[in-house]
PDB file of N, CA and C in Angstrom:
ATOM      1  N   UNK A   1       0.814  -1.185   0.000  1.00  0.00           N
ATOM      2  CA  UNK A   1       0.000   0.000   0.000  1.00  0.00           C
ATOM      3  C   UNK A   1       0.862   1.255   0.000  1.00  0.00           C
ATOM      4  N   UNK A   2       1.723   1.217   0.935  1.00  0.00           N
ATOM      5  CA  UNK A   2       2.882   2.655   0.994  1.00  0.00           C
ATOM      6  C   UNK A   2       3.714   2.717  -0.425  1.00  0.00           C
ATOM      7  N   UNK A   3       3.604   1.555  -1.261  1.00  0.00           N
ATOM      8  CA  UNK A   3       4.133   1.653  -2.501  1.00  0.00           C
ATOM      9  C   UNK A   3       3.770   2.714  -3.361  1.00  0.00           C
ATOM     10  N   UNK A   4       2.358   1.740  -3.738  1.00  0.00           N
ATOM     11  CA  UNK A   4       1.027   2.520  -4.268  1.00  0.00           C
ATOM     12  C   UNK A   4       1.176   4.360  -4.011  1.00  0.00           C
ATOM     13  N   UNK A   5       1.007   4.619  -2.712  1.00  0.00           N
ATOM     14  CA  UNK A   5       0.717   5.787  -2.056  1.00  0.00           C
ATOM     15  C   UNK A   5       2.448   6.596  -2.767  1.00  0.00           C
ATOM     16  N   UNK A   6       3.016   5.847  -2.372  1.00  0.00           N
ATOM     17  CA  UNK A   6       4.751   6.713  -2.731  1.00  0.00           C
ATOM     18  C   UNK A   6       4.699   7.174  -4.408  1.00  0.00           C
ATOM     19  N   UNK A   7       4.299   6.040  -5.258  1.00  0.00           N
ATOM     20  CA  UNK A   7       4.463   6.181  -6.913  1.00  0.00           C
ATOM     21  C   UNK A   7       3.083   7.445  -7.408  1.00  0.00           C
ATOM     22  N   UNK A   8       2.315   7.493  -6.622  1.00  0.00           N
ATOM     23  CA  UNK A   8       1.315   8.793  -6.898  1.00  0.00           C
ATOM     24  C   UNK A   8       1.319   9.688  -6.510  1.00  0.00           C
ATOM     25  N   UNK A   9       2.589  10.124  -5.008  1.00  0.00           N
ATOM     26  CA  UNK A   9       3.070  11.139  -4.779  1.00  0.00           C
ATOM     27  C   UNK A   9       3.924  12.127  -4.856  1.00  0.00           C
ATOM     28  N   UNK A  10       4.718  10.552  -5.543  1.00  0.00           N
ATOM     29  CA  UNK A  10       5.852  11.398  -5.758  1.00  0.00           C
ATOM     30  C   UNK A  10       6.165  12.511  -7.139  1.00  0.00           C
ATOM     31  N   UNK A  11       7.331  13.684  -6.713  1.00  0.00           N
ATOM     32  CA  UNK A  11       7.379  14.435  -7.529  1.00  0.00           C
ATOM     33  C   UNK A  11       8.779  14.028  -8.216  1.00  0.00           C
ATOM     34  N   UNK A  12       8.705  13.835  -9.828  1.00  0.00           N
ATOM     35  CA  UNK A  12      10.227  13.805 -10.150  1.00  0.00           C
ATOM     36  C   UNK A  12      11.355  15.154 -10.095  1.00  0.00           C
ATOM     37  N   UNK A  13      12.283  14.468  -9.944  1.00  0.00           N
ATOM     38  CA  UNK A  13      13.354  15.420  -9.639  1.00  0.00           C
ATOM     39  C   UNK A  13      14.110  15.691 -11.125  1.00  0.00           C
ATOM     40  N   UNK A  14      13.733  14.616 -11.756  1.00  0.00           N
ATOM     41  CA  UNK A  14      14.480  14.427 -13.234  1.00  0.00           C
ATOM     42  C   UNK A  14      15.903  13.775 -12.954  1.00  0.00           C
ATOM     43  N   UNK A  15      17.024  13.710 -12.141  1.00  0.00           N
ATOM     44  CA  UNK A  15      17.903  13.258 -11.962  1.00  0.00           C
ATOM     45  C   UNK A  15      18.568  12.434 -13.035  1.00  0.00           C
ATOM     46  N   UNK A  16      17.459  11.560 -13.523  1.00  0.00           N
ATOM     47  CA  UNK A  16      18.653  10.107 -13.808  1.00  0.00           C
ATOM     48  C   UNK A  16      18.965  10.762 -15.952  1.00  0.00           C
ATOM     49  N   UNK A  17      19.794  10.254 -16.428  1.00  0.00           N
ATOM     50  CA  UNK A  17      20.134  10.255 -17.583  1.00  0.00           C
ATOM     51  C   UNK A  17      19.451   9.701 -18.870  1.00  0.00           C
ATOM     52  N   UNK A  18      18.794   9.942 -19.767  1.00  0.00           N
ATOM     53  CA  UNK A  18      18.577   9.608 -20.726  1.00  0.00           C
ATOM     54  C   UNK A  18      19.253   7.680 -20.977  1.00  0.00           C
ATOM     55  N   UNK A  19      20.324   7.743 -20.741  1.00  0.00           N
ATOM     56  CA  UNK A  19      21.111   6.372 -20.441  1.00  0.00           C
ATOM     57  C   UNK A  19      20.814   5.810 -19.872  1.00  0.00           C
ATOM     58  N   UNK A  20      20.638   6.345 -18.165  1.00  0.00           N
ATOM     59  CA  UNK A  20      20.286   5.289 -17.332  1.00  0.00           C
ATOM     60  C   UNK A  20      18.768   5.101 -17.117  1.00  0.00           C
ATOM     61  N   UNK A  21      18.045   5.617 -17.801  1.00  0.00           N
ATOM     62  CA  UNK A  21      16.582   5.478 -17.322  1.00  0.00           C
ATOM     63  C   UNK A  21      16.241   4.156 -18.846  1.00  0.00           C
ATOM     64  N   UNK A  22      17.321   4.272 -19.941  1.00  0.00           N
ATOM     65  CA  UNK A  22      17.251   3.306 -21.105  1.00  0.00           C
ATOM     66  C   UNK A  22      17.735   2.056 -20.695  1.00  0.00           C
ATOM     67  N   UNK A  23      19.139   2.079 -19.714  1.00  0.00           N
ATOM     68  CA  UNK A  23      19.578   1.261 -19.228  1.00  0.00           C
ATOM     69  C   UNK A  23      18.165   0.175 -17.672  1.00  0.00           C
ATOM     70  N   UNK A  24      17.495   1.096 -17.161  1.00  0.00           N
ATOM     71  CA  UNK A  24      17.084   0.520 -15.813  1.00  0.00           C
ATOM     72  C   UNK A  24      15.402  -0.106 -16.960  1.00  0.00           C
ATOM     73  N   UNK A  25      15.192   0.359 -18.058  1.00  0.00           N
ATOM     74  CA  UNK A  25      14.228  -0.088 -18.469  1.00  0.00           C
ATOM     75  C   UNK A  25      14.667  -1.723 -19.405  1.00  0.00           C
ATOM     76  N   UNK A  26      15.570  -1.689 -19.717  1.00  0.00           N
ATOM     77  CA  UNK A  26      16.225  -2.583 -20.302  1.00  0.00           C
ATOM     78  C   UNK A  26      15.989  -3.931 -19.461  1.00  0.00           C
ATOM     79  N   UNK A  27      17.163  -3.186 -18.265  1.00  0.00           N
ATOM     80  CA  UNK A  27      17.071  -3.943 -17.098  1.00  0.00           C
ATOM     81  C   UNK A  27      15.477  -5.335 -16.552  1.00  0.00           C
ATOM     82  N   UNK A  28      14.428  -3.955 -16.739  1.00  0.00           N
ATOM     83  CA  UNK A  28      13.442  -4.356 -16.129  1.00  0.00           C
ATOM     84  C   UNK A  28      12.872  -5.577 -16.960  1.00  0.00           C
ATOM     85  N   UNK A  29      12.979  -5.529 -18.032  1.00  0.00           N
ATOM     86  CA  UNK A  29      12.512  -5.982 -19.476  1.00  0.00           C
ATOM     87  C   UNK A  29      13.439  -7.526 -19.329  1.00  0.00           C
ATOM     88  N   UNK A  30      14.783  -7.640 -19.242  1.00  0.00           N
ATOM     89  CA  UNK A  30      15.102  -8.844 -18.947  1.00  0.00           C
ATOM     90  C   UNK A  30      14.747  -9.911 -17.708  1.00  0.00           C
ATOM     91  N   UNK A  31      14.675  -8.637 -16.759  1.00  0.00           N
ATOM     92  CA  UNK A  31      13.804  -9.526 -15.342  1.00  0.00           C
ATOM     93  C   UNK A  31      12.620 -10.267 -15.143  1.00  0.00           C
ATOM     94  N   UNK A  32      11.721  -9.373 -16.256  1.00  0.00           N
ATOM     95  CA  UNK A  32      10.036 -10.232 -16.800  1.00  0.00           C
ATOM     96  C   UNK A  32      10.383 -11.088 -17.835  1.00  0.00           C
ATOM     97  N   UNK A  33      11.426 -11.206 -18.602  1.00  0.00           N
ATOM     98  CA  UNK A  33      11.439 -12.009 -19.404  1.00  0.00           C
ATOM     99  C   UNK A  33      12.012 -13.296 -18.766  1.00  0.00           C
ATOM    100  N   UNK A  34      12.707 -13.283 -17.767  1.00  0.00           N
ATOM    101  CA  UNK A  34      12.779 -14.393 -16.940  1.00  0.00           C
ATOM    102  C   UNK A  34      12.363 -14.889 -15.962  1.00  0.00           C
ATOM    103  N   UNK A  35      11.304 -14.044 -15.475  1.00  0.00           N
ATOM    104  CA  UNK A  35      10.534 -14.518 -14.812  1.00  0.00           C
ATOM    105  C   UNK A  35       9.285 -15.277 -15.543  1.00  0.00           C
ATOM    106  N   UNK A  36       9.097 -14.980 -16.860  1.00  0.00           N
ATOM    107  CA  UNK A  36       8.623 -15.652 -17.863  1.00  0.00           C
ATOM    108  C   UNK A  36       8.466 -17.048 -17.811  1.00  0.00           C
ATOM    109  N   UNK A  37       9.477 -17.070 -17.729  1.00  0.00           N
ATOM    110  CA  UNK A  37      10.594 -18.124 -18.092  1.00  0.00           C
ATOM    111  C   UNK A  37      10.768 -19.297 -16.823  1.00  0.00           C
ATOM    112  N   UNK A  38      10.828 -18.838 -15.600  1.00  0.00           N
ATOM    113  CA  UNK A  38      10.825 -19.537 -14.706  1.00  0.00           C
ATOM    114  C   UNK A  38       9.790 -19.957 -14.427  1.00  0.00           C
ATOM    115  N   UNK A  39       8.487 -19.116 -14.532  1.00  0.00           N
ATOM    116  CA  UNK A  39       6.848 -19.800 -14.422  1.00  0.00           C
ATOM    117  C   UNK A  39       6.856 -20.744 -15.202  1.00  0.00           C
ATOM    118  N   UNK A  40       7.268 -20.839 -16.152  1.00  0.00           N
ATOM    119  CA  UNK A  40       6.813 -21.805 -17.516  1.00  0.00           C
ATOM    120  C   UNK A  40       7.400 -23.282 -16.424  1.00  0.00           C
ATOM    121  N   UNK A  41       8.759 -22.909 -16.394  1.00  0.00           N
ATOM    122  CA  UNK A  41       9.654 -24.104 -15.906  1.00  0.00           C
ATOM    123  C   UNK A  41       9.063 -24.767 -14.327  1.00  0.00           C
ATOM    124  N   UNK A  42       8.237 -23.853 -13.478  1.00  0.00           N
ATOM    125  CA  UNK A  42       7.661 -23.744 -12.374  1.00  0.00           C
ATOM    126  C   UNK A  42       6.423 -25.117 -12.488  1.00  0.00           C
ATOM    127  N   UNK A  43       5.884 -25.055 -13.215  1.00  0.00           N
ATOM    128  CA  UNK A  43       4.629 -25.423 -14.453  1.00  0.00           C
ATOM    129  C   UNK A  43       5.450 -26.874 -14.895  1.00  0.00           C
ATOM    130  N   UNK A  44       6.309 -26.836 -15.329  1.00  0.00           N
ATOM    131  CA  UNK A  44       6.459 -28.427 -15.928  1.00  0.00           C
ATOM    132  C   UNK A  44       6.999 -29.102 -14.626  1.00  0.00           C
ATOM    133  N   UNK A  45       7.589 -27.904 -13.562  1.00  0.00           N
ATOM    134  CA  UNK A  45       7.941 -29.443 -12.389  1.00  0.00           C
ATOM    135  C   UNK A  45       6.748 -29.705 -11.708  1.00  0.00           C
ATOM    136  N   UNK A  46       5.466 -28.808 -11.781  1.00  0.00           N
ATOM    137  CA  UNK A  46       4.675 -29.671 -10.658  1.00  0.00           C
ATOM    138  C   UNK A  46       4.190 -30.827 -11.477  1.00  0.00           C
ATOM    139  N   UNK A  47       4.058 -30.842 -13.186  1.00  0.00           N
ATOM    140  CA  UNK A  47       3.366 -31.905 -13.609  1.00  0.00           C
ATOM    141  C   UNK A  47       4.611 -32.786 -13.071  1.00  0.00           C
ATOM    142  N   UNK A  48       5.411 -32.543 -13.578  1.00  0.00           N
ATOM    143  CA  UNK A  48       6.663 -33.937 -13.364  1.00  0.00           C
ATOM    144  C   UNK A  48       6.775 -34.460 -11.668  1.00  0.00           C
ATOM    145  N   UNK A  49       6.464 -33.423 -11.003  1.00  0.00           N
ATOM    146  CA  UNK A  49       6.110 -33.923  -9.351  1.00  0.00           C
ATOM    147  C   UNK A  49       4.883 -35.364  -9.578  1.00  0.00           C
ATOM    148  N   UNK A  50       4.105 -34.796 -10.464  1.00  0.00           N
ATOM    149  CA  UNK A  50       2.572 -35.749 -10.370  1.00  0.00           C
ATOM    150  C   UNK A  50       2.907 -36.810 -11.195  1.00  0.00           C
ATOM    151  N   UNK A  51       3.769 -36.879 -12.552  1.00  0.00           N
ATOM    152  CA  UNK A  51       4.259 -37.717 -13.192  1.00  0.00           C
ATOM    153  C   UNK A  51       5.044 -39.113 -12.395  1.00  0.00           C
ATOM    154  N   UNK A  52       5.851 -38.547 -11.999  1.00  0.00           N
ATOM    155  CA  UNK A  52       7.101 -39.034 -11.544  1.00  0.00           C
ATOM    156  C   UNK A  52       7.572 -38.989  -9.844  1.00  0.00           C
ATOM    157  N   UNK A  53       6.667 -39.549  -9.440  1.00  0.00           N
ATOM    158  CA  UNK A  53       7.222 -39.289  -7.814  1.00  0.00           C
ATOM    159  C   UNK A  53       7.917 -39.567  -7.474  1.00  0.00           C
ATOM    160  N   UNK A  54       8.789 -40.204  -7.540  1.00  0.00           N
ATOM    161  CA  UNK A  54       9.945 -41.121  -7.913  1.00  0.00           C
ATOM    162  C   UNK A  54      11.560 -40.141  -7.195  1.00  0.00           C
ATOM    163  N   UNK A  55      10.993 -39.298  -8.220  1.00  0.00           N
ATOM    164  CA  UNK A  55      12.686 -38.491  -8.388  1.00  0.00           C
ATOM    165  C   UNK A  55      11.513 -36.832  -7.673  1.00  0.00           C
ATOM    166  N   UNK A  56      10.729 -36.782  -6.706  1.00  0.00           N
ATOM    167  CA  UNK A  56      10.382 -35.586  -6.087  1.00  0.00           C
ATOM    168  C   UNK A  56      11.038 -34.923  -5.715  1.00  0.00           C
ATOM    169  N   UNK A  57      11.656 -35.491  -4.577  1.00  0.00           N
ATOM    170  CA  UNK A  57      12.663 -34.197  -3.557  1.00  0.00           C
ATOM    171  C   UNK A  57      13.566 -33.745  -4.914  1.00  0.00           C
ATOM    172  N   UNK A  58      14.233 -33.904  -6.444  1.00  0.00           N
ATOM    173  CA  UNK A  58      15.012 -33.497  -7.461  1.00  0.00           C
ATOM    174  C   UNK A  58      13.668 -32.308  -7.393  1.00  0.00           C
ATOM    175  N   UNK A  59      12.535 -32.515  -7.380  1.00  0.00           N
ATOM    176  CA  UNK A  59      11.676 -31.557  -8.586  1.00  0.00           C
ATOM    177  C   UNK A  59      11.546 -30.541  -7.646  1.00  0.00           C
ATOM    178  N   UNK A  60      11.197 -31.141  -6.596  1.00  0.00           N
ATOM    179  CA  UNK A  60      11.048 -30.013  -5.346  1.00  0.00           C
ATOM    180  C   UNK A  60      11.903 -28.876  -4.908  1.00  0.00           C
ATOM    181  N   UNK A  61      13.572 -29.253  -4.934  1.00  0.00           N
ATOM    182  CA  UNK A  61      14.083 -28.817  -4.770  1.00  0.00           C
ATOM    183  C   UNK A  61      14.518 -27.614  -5.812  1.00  0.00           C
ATOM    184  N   UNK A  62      14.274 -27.378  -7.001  1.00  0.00           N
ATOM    185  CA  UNK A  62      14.285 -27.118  -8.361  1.00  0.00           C
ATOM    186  C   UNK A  62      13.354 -25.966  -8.076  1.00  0.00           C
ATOM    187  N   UNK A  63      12.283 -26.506  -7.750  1.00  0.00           N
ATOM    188  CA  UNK A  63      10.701 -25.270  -8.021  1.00  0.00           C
ATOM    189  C   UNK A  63      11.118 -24.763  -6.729  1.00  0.00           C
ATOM    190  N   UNK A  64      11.326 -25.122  -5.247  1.00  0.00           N
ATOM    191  CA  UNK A  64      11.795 -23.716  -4.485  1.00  0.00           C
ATOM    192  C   UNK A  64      12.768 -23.265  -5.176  1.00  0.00           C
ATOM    193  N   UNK A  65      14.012 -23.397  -5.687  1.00  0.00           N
ATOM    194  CA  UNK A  65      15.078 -22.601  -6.318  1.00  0.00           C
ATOM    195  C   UNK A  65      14.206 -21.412  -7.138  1.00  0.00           C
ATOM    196  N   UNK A  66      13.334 -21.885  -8.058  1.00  0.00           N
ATOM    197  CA  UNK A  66      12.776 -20.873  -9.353  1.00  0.00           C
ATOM    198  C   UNK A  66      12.180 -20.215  -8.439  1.00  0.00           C
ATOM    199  N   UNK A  67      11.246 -20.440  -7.312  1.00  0.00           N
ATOM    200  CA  UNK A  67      10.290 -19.404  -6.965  1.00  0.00           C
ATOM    201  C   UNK A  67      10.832 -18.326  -6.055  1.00  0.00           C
ATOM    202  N   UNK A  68      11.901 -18.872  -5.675  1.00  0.00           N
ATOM    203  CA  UNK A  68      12.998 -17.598  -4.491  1.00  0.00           C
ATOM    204  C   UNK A  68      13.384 -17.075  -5.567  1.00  0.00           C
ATOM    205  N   UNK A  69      13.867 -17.351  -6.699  1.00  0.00           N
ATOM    206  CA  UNK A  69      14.480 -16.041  -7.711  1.00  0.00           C
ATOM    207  C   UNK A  69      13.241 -15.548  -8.715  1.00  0.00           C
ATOM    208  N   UNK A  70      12.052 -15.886  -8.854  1.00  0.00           N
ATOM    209  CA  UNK A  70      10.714 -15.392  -9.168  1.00  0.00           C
ATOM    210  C   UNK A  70      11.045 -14.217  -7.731  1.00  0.00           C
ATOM    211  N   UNK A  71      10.921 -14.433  -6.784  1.00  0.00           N
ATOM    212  CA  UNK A  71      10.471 -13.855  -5.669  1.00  0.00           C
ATOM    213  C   UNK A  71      11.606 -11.987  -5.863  1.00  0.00           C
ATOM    214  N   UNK A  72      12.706 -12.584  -5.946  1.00  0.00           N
ATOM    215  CA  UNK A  72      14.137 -11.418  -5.645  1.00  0.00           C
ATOM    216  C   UNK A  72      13.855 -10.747  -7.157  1.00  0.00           C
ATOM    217  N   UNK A  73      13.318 -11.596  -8.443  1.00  0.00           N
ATOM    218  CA  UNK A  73      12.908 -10.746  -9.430  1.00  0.00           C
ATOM    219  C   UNK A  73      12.024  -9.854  -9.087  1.00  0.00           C
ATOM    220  N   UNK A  74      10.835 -10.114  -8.872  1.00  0.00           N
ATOM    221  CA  UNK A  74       9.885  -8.998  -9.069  1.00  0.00           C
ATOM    222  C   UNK A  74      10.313  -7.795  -7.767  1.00  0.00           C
ATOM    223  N   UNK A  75      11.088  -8.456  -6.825  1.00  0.00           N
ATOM    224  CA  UNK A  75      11.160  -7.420  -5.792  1.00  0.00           C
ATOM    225  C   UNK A  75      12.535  -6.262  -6.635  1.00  0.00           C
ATOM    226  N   UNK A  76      13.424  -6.873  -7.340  1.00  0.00           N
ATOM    227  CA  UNK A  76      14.107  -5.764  -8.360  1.00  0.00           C
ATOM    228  C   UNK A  76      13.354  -5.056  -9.160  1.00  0.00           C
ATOM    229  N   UNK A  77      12.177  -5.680  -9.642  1.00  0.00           N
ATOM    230  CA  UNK A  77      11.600  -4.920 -10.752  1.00  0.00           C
ATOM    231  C   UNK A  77      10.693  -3.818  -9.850  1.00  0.00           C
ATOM    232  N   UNK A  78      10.592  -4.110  -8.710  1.00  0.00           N
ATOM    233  CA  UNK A  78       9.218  -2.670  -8.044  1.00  0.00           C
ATOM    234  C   UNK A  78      10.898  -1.865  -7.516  1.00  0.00           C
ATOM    235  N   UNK A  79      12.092  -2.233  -7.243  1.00  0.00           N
ATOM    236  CA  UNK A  79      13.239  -0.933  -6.761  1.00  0.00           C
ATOM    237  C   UNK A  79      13.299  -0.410  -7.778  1.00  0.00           C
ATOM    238  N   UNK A  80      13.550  -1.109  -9.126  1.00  0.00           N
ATOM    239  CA  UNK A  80      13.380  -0.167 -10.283  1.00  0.00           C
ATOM    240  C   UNK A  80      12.614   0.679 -11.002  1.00  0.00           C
ATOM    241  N   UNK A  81      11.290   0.342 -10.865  1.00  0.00           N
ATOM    242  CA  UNK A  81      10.554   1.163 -11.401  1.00  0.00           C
ATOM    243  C   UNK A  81      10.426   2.657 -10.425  1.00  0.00           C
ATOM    244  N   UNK A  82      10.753   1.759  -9.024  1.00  0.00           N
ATOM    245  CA  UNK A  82      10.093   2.980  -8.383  1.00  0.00           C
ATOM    246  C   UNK A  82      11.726   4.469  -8.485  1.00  0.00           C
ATOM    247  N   UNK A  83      12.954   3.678  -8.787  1.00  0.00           N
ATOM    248  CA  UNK A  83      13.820   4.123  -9.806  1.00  0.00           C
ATOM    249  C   UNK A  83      13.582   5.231 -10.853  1.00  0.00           C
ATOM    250  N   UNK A  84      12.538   4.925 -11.408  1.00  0.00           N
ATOM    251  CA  UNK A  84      12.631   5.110 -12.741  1.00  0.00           C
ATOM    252  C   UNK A  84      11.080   6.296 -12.544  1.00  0.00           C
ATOM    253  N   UNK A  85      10.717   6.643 -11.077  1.00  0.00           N
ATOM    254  CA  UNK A  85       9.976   7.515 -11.508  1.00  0.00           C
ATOM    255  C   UNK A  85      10.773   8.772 -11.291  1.00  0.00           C
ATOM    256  N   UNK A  86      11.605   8.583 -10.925  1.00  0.00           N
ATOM    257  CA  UNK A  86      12.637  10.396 -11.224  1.00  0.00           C
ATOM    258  C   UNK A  86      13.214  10.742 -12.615  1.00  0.00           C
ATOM    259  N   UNK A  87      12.768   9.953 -13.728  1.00  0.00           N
ATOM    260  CA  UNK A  87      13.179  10.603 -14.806  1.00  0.00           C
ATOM    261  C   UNK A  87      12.522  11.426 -15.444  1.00  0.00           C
TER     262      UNK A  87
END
């Protein structure tokens, strides 16, 4: 909520560079694209959990890995944007 409330209050200062506001959007753009990417992969281990119980604790251990760096992604992508409202 204090997010929300901060990104509609705030006033830009203009600060950041033509560069770095190309650079932090860039940025952001590879972070959804792998987080993309890790849902998809998120998605084939639970079938393979239901497939294959066999080899679980492998699949298990795999899908917490993706979802802690799902997790540290999107939390980069809200420092950045909220980054990216001073340009």
């Amino acid at each position: 909520m204090f997010k929300e409330f901060f990104k509609k209050a705030f006033r830009s200062r203009k600060t950041l560079s033509d560069e770095k506001v190309e650079e932090l959007e860039e940025a952001i753009e590879r972070l959804t694209e792998d987080t993309k990417l890790r849902e998809a992969q998120i998605i084939k281990f639970v079938k393979l959990l239901q497939q294959d119980p066999i080899n679980k604790d492998k699949y298990t251990k795999r899908l917490i890995i993706h979802q802690r760096i799902i997790r540290d992604n999107k939390q980069k992508i809200e420092e950045l944007e909220i980054k990216l409202l001073d340009k």
